[in-house]
C-alpha atoms as a PDB file:
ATOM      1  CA  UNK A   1     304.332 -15.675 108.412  1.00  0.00           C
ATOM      2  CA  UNK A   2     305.365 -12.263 106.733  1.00  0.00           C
ATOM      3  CA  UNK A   3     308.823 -11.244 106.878  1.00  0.00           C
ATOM      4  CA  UNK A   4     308.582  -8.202 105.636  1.00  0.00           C
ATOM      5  CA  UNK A   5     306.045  -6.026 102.979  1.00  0.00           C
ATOM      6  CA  UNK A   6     307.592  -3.955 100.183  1.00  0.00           C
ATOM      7  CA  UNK A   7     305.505  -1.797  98.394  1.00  0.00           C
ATOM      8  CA  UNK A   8     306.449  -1.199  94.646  1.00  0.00           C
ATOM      9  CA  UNK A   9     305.189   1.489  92.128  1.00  0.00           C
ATOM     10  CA  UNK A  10     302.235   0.251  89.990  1.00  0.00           C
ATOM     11  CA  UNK A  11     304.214  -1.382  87.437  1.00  0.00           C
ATOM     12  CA  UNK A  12     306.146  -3.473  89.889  1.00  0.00           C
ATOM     13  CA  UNK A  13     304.261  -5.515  91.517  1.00  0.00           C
ATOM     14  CA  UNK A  14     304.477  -8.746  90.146  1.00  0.00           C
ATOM     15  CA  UNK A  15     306.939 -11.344  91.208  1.00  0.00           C
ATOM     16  CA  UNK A  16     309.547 -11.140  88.630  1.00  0.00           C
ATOM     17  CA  UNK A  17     310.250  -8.180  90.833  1.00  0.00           C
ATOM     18  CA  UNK A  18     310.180 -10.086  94.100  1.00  0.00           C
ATOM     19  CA  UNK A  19     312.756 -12.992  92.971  1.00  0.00           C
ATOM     20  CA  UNK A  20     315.751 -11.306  93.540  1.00  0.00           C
ATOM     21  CA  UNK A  21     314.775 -10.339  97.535  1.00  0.00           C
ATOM     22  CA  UNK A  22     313.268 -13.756  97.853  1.00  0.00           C
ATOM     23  CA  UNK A  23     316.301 -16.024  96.829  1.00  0.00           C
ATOM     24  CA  UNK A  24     318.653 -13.761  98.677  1.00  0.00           C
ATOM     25  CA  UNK A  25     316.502 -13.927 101.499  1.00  0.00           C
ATOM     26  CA  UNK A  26     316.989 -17.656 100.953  1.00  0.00           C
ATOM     27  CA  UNK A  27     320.280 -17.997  99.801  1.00  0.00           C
ATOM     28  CA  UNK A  28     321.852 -15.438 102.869  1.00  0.00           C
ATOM     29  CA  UNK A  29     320.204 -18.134 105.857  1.00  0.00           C
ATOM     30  CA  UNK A  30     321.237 -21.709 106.906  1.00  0.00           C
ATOM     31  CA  UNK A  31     318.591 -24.380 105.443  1.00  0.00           C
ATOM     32  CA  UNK A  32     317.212 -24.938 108.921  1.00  0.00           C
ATOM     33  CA  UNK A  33     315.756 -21.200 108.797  1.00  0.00           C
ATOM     34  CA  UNK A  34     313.936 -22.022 105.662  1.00  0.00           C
ATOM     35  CA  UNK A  35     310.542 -22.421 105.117  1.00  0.00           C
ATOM     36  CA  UNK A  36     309.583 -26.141 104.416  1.00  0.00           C
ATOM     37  CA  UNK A  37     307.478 -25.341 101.480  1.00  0.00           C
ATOM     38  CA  UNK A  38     307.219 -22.309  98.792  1.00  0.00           C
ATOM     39  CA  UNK A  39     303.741 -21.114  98.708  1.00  0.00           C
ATOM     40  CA  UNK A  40     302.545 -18.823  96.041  1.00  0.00           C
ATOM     41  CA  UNK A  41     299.631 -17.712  94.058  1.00  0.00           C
ATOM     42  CA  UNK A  42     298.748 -17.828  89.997  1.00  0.00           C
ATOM     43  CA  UNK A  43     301.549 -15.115  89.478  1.00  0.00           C
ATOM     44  CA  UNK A  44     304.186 -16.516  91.635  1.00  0.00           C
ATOM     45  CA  UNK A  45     303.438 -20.395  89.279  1.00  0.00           C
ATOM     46  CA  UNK A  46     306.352 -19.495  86.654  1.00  0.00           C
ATOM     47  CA  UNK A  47     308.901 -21.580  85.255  1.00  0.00           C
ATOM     48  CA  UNK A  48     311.543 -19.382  86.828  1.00  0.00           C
ATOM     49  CA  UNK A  49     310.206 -19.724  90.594  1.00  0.00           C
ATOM     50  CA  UNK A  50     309.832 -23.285  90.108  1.00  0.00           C
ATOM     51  CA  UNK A  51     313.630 -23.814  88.477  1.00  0.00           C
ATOM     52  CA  UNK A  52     315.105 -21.747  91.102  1.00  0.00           C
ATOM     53  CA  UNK A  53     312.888 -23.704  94.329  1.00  0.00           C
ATOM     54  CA  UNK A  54     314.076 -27.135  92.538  1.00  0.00           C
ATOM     55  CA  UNK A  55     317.537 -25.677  91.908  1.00  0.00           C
ATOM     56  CA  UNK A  56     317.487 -25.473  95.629  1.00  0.00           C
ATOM     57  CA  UNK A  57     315.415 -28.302  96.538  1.00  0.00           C
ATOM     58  CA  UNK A  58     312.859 -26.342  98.276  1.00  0.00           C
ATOM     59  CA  UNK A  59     309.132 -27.855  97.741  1.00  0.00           C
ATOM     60  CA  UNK A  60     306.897 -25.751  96.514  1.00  0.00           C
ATOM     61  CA  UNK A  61     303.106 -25.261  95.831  1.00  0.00           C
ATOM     62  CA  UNK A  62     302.025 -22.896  93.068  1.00  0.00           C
ATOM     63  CA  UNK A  63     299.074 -22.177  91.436  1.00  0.00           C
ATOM     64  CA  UNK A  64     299.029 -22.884  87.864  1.00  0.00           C
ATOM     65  CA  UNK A  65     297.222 -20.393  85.495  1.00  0.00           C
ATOM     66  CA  UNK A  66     294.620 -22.163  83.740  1.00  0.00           C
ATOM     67  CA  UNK A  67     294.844 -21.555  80.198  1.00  0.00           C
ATOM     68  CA  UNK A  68     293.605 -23.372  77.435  1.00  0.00           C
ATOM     69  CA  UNK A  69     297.059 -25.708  77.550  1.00  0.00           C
ATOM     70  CA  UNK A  70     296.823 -26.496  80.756  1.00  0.00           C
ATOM     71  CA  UNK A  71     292.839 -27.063  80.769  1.00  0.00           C
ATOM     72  CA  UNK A  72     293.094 -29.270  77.606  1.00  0.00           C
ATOM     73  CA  UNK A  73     296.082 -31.306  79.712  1.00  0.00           C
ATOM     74  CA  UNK A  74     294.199 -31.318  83.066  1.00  0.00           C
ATOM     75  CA  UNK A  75     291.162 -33.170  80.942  1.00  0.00           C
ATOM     76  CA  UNK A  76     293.468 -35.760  79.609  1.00  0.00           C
ATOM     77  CA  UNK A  77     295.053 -36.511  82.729  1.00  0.00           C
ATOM     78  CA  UNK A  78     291.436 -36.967  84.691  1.00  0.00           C
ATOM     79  CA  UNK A  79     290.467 -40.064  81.965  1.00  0.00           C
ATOM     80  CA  UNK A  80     293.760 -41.660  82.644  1.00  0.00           C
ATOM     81  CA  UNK A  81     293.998 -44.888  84.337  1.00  0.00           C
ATOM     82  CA  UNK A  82     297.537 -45.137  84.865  1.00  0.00           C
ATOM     83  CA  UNK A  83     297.102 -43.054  88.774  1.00  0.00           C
ATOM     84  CA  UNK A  84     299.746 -44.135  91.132  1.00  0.00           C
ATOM     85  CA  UNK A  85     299.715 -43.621  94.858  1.00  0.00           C
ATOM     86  CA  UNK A  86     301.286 -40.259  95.870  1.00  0.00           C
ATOM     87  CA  UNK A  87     301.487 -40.820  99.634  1.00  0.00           C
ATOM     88  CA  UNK A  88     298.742 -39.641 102.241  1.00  0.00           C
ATOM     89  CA  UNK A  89     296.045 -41.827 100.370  1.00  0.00           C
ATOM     90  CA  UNK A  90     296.242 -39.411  97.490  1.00  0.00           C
ATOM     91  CA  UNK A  91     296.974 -40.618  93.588  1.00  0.00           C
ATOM     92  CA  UNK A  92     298.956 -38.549  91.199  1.00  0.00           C
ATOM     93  CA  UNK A  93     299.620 -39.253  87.390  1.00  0.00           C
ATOM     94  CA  UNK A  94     302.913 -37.022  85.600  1.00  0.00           C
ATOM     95  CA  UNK A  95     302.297 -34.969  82.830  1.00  0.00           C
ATOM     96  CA  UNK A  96     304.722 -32.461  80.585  1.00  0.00           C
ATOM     97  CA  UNK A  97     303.534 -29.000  79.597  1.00  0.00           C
ATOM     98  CA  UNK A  98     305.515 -27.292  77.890  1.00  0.00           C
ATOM     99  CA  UNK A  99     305.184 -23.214  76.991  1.00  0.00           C
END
């Protein structure tokens, strides 16, 4: 569902731009009118959008950029056998990254 489609001069189109109208958006609306999950691509996956969807316990799904951190902790993770069942007859295992 779009809400509504802003369009920014070339310099200001990435989401640091778009936080501010987003958590309004959220913030100004009873929880029932929220969406039940965050959804947002490579440039949306920042520390700040995650703080501010856990801040208001909103799941969310972001995609992660893939740099050589996060590939190097992906591989680790895959030749773990410490797994544990995550619910829908997936497994999960927690890692830290940190920036």
């Amino acid at each position: 569902m779009v809400f509504e489609v802003e369009v920014q001069v070339g310099n200001q189109t990435a989401p640091e731009f778009a936080h501010a109208g987003l958590l309004g958006w959220l913030d100004a609306r009873p929880r029932e009118q929220w969406p039940t999950l965050l959804r947002g691509d490579v440039a949306w996956g920042t520390e700040k959008t995650m703080a501010e969807a856990e801040k208001r316990d909103l799941p969310y799904l972001l995609k992660l950029r893939q740099s050589d951190g996060v590939k190097e902790l992906m591989r680790r993770s895959v030749g773990r056998t410490a797994w544990a069942p995550a619910g829908g007859g997936w497994q999960g295992v927690e890692e830290v990254l940190q920036w």
